[in-house]
C-alpha atoms as a PDB file:
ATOM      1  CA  UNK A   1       3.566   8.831   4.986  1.00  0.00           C
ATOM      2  CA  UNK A   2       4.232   5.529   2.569  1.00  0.00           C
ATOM      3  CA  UNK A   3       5.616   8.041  -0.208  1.00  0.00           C
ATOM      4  CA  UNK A   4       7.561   9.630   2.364  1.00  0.00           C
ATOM      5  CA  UNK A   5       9.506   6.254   3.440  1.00  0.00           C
ATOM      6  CA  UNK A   6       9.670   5.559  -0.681  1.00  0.00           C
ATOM      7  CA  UNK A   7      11.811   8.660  -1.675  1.00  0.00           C
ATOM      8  CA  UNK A   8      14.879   8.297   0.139  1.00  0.00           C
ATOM      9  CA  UNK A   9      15.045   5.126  -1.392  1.00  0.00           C
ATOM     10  CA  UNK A  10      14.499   5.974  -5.125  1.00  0.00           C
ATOM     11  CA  UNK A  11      17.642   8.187  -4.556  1.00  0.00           C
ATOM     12  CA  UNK A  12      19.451   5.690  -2.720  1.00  0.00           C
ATOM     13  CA  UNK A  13      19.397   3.180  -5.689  1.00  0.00           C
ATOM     14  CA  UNK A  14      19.119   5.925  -8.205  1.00  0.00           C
ATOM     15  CA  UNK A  15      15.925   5.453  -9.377  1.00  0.00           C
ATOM     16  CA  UNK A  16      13.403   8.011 -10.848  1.00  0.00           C
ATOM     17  CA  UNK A  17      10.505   8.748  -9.043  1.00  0.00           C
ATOM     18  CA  UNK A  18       7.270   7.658 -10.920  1.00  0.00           C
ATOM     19  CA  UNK A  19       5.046  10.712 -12.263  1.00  0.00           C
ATOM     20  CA  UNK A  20       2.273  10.614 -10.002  1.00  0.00           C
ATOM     21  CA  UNK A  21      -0.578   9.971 -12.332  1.00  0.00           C
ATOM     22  CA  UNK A  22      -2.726   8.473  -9.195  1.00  0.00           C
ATOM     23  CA  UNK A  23      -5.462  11.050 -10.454  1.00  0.00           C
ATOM     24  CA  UNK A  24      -5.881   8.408 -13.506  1.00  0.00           C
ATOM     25  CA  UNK A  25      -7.085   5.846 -11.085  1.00  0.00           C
ATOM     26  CA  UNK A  26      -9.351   6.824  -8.608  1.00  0.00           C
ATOM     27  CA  UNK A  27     -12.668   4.849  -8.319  1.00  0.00           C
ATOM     28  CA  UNK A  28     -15.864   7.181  -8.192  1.00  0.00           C
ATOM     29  CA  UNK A  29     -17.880   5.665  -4.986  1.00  0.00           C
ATOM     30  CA  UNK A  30     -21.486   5.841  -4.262  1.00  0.00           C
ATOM     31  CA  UNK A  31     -21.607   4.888  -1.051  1.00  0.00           C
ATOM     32  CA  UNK A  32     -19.822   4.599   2.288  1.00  0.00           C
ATOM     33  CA  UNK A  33     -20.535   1.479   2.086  1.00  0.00           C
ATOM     34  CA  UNK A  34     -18.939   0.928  -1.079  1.00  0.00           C
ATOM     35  CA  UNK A  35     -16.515   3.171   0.580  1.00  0.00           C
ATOM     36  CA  UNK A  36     -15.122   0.390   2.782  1.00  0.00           C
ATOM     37  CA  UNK A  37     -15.498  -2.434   0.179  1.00  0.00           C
ATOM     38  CA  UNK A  38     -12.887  -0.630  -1.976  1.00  0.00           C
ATOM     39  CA  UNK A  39     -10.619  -0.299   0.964  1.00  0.00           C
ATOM     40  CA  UNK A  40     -10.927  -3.939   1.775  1.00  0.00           C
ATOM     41  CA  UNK A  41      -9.776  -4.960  -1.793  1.00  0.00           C
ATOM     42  CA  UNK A  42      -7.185  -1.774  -1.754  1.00  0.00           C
ATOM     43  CA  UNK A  43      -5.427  -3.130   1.035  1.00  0.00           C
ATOM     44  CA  UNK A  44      -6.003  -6.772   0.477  1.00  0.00           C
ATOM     45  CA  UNK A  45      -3.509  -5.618  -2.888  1.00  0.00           C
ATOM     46  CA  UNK A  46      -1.143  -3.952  -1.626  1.00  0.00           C
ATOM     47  CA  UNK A  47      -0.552  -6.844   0.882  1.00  0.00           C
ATOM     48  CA  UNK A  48       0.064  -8.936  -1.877  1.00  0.00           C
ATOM     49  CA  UNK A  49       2.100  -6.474  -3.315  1.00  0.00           C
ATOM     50  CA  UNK A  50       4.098  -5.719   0.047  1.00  0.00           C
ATOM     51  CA  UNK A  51       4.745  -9.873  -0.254  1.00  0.00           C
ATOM     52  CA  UNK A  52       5.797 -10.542  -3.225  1.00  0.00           C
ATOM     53  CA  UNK A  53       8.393  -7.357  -2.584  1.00  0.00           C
ATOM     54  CA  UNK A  54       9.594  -9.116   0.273  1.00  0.00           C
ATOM     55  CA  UNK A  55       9.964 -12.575  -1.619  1.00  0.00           C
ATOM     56  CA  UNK A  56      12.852 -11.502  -3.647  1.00  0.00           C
ATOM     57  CA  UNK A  57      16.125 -13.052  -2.586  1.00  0.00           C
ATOM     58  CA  UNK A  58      18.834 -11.074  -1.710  1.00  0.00           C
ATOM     59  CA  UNK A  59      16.755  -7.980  -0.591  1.00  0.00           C
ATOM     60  CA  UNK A  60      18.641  -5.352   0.815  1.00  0.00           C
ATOM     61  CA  UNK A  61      17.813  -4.688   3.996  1.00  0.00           C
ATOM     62  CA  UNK A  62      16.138  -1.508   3.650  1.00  0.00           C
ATOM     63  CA  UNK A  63      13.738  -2.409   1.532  1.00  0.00           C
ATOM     64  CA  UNK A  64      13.045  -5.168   3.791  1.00  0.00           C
ATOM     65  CA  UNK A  65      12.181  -2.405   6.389  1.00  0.00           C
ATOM     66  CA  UNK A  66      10.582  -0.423   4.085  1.00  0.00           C
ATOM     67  CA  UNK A  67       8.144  -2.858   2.758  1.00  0.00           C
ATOM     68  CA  UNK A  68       7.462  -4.740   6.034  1.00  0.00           C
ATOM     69  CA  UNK A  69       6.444  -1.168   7.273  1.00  0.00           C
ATOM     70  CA  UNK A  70       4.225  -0.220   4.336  1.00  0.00           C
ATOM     71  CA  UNK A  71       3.075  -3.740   4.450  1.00  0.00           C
ATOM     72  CA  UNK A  72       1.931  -3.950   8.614  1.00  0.00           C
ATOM     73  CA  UNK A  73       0.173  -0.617   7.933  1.00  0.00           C
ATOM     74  CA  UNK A  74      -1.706  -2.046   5.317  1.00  0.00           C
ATOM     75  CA  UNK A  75      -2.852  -4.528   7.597  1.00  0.00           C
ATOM     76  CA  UNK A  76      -3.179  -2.109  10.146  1.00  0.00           C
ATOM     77  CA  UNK A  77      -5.677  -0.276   7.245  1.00  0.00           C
ATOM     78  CA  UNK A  78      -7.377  -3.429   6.205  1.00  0.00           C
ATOM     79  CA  UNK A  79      -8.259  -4.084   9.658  1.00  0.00           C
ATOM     80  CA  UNK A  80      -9.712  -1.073   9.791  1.00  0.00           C
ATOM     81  CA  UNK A  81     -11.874  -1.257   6.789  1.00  0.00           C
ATOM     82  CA  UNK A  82     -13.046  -4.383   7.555  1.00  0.00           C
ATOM     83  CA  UNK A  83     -14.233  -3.569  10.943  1.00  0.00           C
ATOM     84  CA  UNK A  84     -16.205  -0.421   9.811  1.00  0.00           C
ATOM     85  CA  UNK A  85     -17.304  -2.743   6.435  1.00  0.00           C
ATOM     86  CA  UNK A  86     -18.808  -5.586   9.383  1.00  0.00           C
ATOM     87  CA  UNK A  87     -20.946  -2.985  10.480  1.00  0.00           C
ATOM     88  CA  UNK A  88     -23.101  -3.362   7.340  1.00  0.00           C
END
């Protein structure tokens, strides 16, 4: 779903889409535990990453959607992980 809002807007502004080389950084887990504690900092990241997109001046409005989507489902995720994490 995130990629899916991305693309449109790599050919909007012209811009290659990365090689997806996520394969390269996956995080073996040994736990469910460990499960949600990787979630919790996954999240907590790309909020900061969502935030610092949205910091830019002049940001066209787009993006603005774009990234304030991607970043209220992150929330929506960490949420999530945190609630099921609590339960530990």
């Amino acid at each position: 779903t995130h990629i899916s809002l991305l693309l449109p807007l790599f050919e909007v502004y012209n811009i290659d889409v990365p090689i997806d080389d996520s394969s390269n950084h996956l995080i073996p887990i040994t736990s469910i535990k460990e499960a949600f504690e990787i979630g919790v900092l996954a999240e907590e990241l790309n909020i900061a990453m969502y935030e610092l997109f949205l910091s830019q001046e002049d940001l066209p409005s787009d993006l603005i959607d774009a990234f304030t989507k991607l970043r209220d489902a992150s929330i929506n995720h960490l949420s999530a992980f945190q609630t099921n994490l609590n339960k530990f």
